[in-house]
Protein backbone atom coordinates (compact mmCIF):
# COMPACT_ATOMS: atom_id res chain seq x y z
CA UNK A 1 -13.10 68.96 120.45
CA UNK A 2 -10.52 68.12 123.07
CA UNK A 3 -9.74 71.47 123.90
CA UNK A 4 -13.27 71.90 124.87
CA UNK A 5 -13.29 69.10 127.03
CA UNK A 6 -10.40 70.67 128.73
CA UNK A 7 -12.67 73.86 129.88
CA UNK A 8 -15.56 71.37 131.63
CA UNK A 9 -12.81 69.27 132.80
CA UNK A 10 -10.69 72.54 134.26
CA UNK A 11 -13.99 73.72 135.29
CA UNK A 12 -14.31 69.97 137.41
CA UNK A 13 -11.54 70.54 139.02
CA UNK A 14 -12.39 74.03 140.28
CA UNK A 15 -15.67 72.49 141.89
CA UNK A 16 -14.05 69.77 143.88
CA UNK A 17 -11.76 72.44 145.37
CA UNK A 18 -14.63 74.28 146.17
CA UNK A 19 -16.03 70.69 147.66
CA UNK A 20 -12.55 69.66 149.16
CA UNK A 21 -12.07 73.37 151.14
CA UNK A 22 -15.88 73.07 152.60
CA UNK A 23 -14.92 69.62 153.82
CA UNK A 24 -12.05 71.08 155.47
CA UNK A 25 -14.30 73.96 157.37
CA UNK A 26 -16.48 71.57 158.17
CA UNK A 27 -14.41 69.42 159.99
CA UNK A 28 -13.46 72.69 161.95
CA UNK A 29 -17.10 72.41 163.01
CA UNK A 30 -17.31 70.66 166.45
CA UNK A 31 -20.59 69.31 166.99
CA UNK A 32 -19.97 68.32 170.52
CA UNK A 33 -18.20 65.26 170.41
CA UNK A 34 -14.83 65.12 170.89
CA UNK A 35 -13.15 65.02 167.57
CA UNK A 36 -8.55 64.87 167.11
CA UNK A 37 -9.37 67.51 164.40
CA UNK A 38 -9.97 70.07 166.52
CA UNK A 39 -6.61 70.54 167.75
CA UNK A 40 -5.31 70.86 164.21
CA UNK A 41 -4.26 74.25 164.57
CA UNK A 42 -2.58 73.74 167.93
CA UNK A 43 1.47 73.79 168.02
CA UNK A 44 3.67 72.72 169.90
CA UNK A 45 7.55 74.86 170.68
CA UNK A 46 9.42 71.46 170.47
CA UNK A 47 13.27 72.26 170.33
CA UNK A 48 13.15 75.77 169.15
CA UNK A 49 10.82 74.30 166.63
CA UNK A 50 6.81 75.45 166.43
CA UNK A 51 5.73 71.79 165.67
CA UNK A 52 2.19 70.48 165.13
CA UNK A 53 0.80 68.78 167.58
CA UNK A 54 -0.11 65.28 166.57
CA UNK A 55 3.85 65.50 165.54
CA UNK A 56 5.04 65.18 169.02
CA UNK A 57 2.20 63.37 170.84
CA UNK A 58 -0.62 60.72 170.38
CA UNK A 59 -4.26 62.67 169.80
CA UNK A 60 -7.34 60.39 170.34
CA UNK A 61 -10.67 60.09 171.41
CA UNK A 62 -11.48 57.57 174.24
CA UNK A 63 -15.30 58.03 174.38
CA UNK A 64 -17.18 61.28 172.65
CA UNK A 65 -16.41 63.32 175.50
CA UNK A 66 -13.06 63.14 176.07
CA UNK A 67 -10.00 63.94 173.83
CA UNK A 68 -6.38 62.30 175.26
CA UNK A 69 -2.88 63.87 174.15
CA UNK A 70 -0.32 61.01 175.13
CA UNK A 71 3.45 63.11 174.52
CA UNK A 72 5.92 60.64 172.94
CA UNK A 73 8.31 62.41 175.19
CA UNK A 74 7.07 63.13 178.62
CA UNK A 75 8.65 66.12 179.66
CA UNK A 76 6.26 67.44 176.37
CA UNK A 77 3.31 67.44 178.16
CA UNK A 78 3.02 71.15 180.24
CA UNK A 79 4.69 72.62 177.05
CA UNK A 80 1.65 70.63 174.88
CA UNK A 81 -0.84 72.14 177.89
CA UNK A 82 0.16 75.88 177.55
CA UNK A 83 -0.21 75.70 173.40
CA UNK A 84 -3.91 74.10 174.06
CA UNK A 85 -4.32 76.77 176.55
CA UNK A 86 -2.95 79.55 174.34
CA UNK A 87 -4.77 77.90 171.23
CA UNK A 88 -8.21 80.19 171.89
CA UNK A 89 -10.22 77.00 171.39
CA UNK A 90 -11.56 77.31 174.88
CA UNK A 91 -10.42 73.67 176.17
CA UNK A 92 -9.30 72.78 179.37
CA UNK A 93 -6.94 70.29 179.37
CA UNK A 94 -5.93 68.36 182.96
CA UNK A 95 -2.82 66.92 183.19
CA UNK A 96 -2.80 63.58 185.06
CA UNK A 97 1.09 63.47 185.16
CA UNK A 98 1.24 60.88 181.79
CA UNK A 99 -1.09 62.07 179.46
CA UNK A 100 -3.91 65.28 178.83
CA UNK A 101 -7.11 64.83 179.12
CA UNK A 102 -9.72 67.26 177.41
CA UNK A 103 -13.48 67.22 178.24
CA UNK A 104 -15.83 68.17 175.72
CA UNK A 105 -18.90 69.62 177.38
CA UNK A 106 -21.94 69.03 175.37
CA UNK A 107 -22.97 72.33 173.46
CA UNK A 108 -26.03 74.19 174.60
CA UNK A 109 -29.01 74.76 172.04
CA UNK A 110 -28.11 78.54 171.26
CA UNK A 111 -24.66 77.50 170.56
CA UNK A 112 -26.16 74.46 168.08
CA UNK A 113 -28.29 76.88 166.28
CA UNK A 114 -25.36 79.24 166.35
CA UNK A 115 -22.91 76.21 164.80
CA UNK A 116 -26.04 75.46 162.28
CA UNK A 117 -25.37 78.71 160.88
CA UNK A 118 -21.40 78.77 160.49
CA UNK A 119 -21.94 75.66 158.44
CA UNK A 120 -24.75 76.95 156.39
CA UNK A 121 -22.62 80.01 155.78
CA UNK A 122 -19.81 78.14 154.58
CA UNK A 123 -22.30 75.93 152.37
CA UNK A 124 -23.31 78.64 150.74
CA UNK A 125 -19.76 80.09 150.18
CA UNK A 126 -18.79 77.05 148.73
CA UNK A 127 -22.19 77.24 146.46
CA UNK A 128 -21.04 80.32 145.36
CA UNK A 129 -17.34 79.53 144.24
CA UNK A 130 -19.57 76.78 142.49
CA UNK A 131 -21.63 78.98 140.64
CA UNK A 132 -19.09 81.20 139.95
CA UNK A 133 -16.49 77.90 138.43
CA UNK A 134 -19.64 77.96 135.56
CA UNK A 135 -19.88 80.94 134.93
CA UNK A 136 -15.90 81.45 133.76
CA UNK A 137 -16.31 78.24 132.14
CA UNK A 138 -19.54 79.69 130.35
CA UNK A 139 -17.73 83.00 129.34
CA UNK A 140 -14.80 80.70 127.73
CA UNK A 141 -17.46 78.47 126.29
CA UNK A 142 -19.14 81.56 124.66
CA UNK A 143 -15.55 82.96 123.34
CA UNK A 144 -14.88 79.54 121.39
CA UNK A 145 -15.44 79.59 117.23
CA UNK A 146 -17.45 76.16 117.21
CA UNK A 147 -21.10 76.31 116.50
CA UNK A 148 -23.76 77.30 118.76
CA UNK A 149 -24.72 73.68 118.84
CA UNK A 150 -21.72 72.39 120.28
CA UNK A 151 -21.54 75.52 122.63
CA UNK A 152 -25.38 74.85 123.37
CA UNK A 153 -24.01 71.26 124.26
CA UNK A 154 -21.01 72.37 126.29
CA UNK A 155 -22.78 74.61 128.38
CA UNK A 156 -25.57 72.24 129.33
CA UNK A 157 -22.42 69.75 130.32
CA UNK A 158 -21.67 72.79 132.69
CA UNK A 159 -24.69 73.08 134.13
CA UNK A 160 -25.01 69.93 135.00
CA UNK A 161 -21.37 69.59 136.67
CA UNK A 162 -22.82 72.47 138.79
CA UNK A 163 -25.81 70.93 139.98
CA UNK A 164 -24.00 67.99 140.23
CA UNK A 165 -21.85 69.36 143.26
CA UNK A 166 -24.37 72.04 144.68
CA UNK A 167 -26.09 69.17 145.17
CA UNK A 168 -23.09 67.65 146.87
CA UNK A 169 -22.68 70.59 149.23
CA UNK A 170 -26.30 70.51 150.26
CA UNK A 171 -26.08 66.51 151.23
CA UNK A 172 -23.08 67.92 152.76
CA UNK A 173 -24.24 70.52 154.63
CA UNK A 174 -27.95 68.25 155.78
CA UNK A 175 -25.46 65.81 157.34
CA UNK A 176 -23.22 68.16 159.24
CA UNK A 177 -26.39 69.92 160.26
CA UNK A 178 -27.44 66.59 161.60
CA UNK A 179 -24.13 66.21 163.25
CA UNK A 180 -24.46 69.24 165.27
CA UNK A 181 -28.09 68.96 166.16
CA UNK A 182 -28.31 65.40 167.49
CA UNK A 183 -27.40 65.25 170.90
């Protein structure tokens, strides 16, 4: 009996990667208010070193407009202005001599509805790695020599792991949706 706990339980685990990785691209999501996770990806050359950038300066958010880079080493901050620059996120940062300062212009409706649809895309990819962690756990289920009432029982524990986290992703997605539509 144990081992067959181990294939819902493996199967578990599978899902809340799938849950954990559409948090991540979610986050990548800006909804129009300024947000320290969208310079994630930006790094910084920082002694021959390409260092991330909340490793060598401050990153926060003042108001919802505005992000603020504060360098823990001043003569950081043009090098930390070119990588932002260079980053292909499209900000603008100004350099007031001490710190950066990023404005985060609020998005347009085409580029909401646009946004609405990168989420729901990744929903649905995360849906599918979902559906997919059953199915494998199904097929192992099925291969087992236990009786079809245990399997019976095994596989309805499945199904409702799945539903349990594609309903997750939905109350996921509904609230990022939200996010990006409320101005």
């Amino acid at each position: 009996m144990d081992n067959n706990q181990e294939i819902i339980d493996s199967s578990e685990v599978n899902m809340i990667s799938a849950i954990s990785h559409l948090e991540t691209e979610l986050a990548k999501i800006r909804a129009g208010k300024a947000n320290p996770i969208m310079l994630k990806g930006v790094s910084v050359e920082y002694y021959g070193n390409m260092t991330p950038l909340n490793q060598v300066a401050s990153v926060s958010t003042p108001n919802a407009q505005t992000i603020s880079i504060q360098p823990w080493e001043k003569d950081m901050l043009e090098e930390i202005e070119k990588s932002i620059i260079n980053s292909n996120l499209g900000l603008n940062p100004v350099n007031n001599g001490e710190s950066l300062l990023i404005n985060i212009p609020p998005l347009t409706e085409e580029r909401r509805v646009e946004l609405t649809k990168i989420a729901k895309s990744e929903s649905e990819a995360a849906k599918v790695s979902i559906r997919n962690s059953r199915k494998d756990t199904n097929n192992k289920i099925k291969a087992l020599d236990i009786s079809e009432d245990l399997k019976s029982n095994l596989e309805i524990d499945s199904q409702e792991l799945t539903d349990k986290y594609i309903k997750k992703v939905d109350e996921m997605f509904t609230l990022k949706e939200k996010d990006i539509l409320t101005l």
